[in-house]
C-alpha atoms as a PDB file:
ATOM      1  CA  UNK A   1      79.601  71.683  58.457  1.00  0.00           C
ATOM      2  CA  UNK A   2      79.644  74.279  55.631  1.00  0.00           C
ATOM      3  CA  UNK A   3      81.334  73.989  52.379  1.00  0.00           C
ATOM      4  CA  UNK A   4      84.600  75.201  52.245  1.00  0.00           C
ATOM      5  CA  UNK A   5      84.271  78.075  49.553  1.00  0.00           C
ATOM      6  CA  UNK A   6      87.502  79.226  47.789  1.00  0.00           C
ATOM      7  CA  UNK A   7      89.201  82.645  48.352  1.00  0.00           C
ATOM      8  CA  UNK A   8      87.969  83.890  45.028  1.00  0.00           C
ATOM      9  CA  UNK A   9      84.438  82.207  45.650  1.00  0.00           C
ATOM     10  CA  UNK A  10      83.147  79.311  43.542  1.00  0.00           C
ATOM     11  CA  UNK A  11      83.669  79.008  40.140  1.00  0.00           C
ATOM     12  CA  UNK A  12      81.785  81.665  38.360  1.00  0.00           C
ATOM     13  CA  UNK A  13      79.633  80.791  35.252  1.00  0.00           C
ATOM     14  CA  UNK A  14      80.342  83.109  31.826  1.00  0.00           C
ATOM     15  CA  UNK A  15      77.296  85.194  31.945  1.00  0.00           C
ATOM     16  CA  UNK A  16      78.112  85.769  35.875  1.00  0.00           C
ATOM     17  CA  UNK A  17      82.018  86.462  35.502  1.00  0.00           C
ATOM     18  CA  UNK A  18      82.169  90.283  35.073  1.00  0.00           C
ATOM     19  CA  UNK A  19      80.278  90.597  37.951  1.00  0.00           C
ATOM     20  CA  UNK A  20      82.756  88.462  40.474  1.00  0.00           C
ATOM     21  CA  UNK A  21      84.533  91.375  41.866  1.00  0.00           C
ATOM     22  CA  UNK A  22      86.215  90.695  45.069  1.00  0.00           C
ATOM     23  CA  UNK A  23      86.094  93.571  47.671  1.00  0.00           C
ATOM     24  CA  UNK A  24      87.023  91.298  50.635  1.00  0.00           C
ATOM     25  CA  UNK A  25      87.725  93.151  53.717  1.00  0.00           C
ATOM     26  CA  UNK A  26      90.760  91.214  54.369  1.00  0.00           C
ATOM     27  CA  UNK A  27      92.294  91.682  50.760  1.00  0.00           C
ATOM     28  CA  UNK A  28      91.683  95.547  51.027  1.00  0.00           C
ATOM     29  CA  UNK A  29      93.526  96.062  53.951  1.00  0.00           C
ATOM     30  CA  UNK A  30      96.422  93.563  52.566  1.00  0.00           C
ATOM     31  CA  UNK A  31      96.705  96.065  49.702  1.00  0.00           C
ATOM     32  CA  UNK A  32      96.554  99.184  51.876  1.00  0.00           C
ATOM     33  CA  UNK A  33      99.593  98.011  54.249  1.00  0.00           C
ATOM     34  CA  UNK A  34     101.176  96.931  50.710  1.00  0.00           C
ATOM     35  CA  UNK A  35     100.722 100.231  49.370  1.00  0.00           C
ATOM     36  CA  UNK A  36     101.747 102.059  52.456  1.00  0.00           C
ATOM     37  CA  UNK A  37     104.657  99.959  53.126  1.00  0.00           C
ATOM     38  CA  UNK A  38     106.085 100.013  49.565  1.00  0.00           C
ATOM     39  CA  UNK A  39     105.569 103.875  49.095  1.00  0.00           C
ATOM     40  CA  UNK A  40     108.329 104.458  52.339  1.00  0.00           C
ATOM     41  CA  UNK A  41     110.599 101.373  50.775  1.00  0.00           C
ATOM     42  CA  UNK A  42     110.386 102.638  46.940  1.00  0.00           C
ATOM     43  CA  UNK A  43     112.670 104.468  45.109  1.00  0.00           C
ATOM     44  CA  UNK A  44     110.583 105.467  42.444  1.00  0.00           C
ATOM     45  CA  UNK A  45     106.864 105.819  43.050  1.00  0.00           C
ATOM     46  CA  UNK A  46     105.437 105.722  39.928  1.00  0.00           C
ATOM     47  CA  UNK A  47     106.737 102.506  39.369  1.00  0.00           C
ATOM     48  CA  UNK A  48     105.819 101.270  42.399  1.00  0.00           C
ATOM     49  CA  UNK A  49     102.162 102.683  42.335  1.00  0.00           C
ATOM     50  CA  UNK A  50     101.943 100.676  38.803  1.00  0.00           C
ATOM     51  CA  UNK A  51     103.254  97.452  40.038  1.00  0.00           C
ATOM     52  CA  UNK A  52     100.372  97.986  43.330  1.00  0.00           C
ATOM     53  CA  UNK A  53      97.812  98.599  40.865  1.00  0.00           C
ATOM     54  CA  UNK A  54      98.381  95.816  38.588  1.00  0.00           C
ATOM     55  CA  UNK A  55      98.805  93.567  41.415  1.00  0.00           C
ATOM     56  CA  UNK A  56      95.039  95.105  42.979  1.00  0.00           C
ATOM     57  CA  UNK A  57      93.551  94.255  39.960  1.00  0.00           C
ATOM     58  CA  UNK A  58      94.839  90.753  39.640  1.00  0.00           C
ATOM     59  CA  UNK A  59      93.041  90.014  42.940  1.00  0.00           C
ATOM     60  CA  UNK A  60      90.224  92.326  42.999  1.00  0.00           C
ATOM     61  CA  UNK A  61      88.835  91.782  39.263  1.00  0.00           C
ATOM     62  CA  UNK A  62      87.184  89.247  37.751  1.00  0.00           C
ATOM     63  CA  UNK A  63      90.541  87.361  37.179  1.00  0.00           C
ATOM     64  CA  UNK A  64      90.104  86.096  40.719  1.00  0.00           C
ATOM     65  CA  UNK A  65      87.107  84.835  40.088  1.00  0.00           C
ATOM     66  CA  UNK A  66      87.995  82.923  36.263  1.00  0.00           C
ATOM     67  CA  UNK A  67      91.247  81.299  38.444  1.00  0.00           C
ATOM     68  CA  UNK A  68      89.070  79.225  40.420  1.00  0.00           C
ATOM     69  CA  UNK A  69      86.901  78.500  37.069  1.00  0.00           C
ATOM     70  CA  UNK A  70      89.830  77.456  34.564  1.00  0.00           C
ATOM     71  CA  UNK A  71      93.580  76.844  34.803  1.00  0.00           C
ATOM     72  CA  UNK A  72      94.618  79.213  31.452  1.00  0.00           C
ATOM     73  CA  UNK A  73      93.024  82.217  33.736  1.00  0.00           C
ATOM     74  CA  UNK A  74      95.004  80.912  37.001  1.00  0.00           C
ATOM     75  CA  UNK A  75      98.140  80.967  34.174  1.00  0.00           C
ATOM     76  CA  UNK A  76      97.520  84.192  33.131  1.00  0.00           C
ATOM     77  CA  UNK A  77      97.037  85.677  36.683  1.00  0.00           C
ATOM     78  CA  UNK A  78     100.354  84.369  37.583  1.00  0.00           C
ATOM     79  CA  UNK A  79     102.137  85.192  34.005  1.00  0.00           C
ATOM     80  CA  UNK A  80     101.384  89.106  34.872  1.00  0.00           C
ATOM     81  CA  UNK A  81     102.193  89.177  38.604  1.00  0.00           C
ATOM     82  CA  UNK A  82     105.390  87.492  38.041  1.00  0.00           C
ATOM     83  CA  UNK A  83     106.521  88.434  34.623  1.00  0.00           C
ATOM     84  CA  UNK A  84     104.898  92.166  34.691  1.00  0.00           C
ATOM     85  CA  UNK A  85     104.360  93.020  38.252  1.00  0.00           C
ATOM     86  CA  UNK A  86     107.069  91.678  39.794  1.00  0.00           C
ATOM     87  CA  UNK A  87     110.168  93.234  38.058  1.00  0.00           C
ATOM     88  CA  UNK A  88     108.045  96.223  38.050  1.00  0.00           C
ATOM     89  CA  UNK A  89     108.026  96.373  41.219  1.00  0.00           C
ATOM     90  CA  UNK A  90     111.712  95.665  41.406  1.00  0.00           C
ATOM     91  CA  UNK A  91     113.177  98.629  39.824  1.00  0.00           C
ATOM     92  CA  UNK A  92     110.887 100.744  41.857  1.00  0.00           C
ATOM     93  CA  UNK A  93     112.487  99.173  45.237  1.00  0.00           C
ATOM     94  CA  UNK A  94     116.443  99.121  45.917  1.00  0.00           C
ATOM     95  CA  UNK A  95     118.259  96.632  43.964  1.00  0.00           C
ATOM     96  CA  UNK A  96     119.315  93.110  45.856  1.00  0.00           C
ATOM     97  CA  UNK A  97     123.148  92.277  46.236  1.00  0.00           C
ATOM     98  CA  UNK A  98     122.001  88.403  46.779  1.00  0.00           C
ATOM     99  CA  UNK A  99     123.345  85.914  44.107  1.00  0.00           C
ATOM    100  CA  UNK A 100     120.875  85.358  41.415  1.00  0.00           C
ATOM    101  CA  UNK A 101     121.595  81.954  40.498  1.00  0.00           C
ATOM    102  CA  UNK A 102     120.271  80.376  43.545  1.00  0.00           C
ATOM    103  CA  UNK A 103     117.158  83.042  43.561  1.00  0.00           C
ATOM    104  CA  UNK A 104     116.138  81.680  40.655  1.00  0.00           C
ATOM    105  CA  UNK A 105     116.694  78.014  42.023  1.00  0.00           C
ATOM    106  CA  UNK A 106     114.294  79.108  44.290  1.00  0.00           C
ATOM    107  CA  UNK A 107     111.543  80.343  42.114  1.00  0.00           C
ATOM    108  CA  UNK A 108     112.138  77.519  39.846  1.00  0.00           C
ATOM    109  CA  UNK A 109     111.330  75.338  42.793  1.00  0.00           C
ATOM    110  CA  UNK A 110     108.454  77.307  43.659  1.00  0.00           C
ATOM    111  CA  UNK A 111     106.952  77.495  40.892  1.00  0.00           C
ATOM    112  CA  UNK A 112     107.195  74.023  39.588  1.00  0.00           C
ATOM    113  CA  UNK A 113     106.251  72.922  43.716  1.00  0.00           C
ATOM    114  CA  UNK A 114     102.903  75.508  43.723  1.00  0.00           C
ATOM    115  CA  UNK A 115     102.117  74.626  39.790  1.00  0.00           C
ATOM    116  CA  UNK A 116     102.035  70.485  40.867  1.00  0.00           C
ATOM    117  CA  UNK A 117      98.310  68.542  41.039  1.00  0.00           C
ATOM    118  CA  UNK A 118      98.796  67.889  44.968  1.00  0.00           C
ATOM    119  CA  UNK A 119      99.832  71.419  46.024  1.00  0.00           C
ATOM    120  CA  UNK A 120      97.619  73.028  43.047  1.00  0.00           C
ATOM    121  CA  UNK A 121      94.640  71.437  44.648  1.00  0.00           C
ATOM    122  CA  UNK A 122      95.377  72.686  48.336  1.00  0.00           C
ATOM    123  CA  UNK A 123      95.276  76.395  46.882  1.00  0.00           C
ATOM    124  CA  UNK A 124      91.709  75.788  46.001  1.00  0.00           C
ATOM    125  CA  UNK A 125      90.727  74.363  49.980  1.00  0.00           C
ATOM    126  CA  UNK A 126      92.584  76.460  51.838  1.00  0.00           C
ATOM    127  CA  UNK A 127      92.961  80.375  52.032  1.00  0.00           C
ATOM    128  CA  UNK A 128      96.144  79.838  53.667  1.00  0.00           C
ATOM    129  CA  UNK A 129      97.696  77.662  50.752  1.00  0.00           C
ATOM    130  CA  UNK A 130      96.004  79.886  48.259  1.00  0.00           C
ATOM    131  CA  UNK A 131      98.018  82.975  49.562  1.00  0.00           C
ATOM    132  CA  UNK A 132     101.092  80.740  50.256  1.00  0.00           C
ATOM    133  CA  UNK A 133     101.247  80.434  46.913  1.00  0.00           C
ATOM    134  CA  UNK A 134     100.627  83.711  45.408  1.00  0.00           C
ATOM    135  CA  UNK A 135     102.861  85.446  48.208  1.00  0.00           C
ATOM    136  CA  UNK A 136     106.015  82.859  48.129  1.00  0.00           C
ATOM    137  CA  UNK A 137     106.140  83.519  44.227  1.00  0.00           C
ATOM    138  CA  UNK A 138     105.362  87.358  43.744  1.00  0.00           C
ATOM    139  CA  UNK A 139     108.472  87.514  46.600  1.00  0.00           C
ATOM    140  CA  UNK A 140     110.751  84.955  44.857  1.00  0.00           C
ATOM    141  CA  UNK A 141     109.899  86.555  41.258  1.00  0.00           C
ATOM    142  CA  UNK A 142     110.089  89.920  42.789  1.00  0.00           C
ATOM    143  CA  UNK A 143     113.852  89.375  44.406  1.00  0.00           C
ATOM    144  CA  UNK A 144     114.653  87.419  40.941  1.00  0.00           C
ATOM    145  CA  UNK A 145     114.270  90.471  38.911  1.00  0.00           C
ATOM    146  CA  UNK A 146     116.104  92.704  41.856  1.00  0.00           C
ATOM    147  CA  UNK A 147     118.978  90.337  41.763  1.00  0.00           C
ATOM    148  CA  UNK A 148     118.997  90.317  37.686  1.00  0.00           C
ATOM    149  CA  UNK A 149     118.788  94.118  37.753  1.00  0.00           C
ATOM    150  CA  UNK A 150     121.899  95.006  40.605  1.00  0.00           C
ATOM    151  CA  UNK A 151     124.378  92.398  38.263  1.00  0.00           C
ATOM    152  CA  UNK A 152     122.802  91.685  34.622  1.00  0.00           C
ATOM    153  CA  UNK A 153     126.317  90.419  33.767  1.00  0.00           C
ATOM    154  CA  UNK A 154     126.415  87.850  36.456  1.00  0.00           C
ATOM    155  CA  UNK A 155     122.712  86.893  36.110  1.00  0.00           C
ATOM    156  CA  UNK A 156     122.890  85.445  32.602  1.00  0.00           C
ATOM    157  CA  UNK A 157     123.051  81.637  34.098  1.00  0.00           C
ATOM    158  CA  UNK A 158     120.052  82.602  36.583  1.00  0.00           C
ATOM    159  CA  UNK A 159     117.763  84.068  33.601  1.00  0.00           C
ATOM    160  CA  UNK A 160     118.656  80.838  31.415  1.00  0.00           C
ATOM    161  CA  UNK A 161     117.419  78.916  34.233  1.00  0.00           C
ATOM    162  CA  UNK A 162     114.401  80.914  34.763  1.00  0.00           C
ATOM    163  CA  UNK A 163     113.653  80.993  31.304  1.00  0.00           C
ATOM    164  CA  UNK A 164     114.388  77.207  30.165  1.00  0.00           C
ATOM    165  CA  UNK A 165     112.594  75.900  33.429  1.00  0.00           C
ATOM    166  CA  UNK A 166     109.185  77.538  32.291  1.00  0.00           C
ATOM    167  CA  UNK A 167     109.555  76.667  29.142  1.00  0.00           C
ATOM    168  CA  UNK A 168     110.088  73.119  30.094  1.00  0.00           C
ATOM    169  CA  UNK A 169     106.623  73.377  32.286  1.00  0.00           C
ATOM    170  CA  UNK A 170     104.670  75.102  29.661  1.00  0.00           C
ATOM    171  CA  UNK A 171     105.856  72.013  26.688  1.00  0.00           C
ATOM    172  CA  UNK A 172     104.827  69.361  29.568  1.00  0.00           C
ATOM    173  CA  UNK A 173     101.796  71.325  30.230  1.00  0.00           C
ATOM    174  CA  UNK A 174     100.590  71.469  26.654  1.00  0.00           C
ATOM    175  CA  UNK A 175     102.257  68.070  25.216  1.00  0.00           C
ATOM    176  CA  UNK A 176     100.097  66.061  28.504  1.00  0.00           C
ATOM    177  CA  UNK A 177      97.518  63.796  27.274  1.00  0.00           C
ATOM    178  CA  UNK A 178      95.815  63.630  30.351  1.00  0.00           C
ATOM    179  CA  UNK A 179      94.736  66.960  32.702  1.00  0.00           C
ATOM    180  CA  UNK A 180      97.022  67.435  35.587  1.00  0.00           C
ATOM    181  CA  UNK A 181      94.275  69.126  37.559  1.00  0.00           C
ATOM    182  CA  UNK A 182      90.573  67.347  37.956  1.00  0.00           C
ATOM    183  CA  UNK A 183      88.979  70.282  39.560  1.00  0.00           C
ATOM    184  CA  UNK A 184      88.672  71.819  35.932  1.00  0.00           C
ATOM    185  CA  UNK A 185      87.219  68.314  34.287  1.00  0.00           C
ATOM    186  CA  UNK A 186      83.529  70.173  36.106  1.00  0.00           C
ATOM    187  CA  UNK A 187      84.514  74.349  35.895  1.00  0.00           C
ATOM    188  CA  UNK A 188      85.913  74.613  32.326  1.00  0.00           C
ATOM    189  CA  UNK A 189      83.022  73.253  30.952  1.00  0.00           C
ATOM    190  CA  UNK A 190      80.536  75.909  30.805  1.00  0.00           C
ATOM    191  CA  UNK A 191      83.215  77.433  29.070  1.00  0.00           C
ATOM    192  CA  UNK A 192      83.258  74.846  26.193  1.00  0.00           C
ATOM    193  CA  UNK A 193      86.658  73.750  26.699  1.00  0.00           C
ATOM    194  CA  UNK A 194      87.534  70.380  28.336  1.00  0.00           C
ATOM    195  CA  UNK A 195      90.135  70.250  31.229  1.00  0.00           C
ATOM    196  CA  UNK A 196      92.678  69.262  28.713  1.00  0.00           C
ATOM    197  CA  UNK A 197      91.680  71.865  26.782  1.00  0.00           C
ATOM    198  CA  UNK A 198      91.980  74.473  29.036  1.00  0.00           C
ATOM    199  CA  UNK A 199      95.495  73.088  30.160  1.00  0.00           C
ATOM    200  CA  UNK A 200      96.517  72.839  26.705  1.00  0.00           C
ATOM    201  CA  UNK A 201      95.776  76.911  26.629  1.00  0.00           C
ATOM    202  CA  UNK A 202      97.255  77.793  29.955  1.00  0.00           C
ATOM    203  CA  UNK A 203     100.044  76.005  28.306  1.00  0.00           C
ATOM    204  CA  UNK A 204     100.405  77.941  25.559  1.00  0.00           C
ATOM    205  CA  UNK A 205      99.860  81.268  27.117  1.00  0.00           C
ATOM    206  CA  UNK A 206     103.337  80.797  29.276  1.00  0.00           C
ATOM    207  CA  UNK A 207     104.937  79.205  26.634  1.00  0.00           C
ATOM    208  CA  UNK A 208     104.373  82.149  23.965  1.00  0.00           C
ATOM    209  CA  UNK A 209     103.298  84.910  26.530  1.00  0.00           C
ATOM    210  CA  UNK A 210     105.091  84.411  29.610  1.00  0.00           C
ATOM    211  CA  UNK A 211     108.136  83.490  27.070  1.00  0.00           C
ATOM    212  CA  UNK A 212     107.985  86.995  25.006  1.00  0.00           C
ATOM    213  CA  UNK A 213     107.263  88.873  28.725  1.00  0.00           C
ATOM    214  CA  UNK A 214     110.349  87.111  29.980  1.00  0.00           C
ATOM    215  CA  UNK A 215     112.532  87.570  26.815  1.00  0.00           C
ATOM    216  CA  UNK A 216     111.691  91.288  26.839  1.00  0.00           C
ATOM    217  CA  UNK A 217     113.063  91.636  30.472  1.00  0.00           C
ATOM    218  CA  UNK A 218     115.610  90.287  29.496  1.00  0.00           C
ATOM    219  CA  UNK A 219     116.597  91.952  26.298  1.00  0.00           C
ATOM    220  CA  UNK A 220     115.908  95.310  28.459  1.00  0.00           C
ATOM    221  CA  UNK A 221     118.162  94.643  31.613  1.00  0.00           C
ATOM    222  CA  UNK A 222     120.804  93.971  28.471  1.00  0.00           C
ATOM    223  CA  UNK A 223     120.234  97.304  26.964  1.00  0.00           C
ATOM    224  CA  UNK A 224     120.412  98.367  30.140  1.00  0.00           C
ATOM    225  CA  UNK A 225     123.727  97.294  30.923  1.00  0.00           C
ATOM    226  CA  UNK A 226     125.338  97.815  27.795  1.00  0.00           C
ATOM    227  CA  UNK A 227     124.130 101.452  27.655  1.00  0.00           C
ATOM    228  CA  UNK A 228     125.832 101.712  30.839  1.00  0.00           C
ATOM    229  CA  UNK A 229     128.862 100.377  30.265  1.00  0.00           C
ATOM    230  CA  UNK A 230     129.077 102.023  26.991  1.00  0.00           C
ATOM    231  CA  UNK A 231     128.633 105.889  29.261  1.00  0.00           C
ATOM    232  CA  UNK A 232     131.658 104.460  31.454  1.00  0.00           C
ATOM    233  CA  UNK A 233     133.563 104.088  28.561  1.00  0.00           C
ATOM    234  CA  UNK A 234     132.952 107.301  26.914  1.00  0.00           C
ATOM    235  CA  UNK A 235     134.030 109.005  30.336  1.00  0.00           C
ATOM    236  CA  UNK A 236     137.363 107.474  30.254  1.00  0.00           C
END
């Protein structure tokens, strides 16, 4: 029986990276219901057609191909489609009325479930898992942001959550003095970083990166909503 080879394809070497493209047949089409889809749902399409062509080229470039090679990359591929792309895409989409405090329950579980050595693993031996994953948190992010946008005042619990849980992960992440994930102790190497290494920066990138992305959201849904409130005001 052949090999199972990941999604993304086996881990690429440095000099071979920028050549891992992935035009998969299957991904292509995924991206052209997406895009079709989302263009009827959105209510602003130049948002929208930003948040499909950030998510595209999470999948399609290179990135793909690094995620299956080190964990920062898989870090970073999931720090910009659910801290950029995803509450992109939800103020191009109608806002959600559902309650944001157990939304972000959700992605907290999520993301500490998908982000675990067992279920981490499974991503990179099954397609299934692998787009389990990416799917079940670019929805859950997605709805987060919705839900933070239709009721900033009510969401302030919900974005404390969100923010204090990945925090949390990223000091656990970098602070480990073991690797949570053995595939890496082989695929970071040609990349002269160890797999603690490489954990250490994936760590670091949410803690600094995916914190600033998260606290600018933040501070903008704020503005946001004080801006408004301050026009209802003046009309009075």
């Amino acid at each position: 029986m052949d090999a199972y080879v990941p999604f993304c394809g086996p881990p690429p070497l440095p000099a071979e990276l920028w050549s891992r493209w992935t035009f998969d047949p299957w991904l292509l089409a995924g991206l052209a219901v997406f895009l079709a889809s989302g263009l009827r749902l959105a209510t602003d399409g130049r948002r929208f057609l930003a948040a499909w062509a950030l998510v595209s080229l999470l999948f399609v470039s290179p990135l793909c191909a690094a995620s299956m090679a080190l964990f920062s990359a898989r870090v970073g591929q999931h720090i910009l489609l659910t801290l950029l792309a995803a509450p992109l895409l939800a103020t191009a989409l109608p806002a959600s009325r559902l309650p944001a405090l157990p939304v972000a329950v959700v992605f907290a579980a999520l993301f500490w479930g998908w982000h675990a050595p067992g279920p981490y693993a499974a991503t990179l031996q099954s397609d299934l898992v692998y787009w389990a994953m990416h799917l079940s948190l670019f929805t859950a992010a997605t709805a987060l942001f919705s839900t933070l946008r239709a009721a900033p005042e009510r969401g302030v619990v919900a974005a404390a959550v969100t923010a204090g849980q990945m925090t949390v992960y990223a000091a656990l992440v970098v602070l480990s003095p073991e690797p949570w994930h053995r595939w890496h102790d082989l695929t970071a190497a040609p990349y002269g970083l160890t797999a603690l290494a490489d954990q250490q920066l994936g760590g670091a990138l949410m803690w600094v990166g995916g914190g600033a992305l998260f606290l600018a959201i933040v501070a903008t849904l704020a503005a946001r909503f004080l801006g408004a409130r301050t026009g209802a005001s003046e009309m009075r």
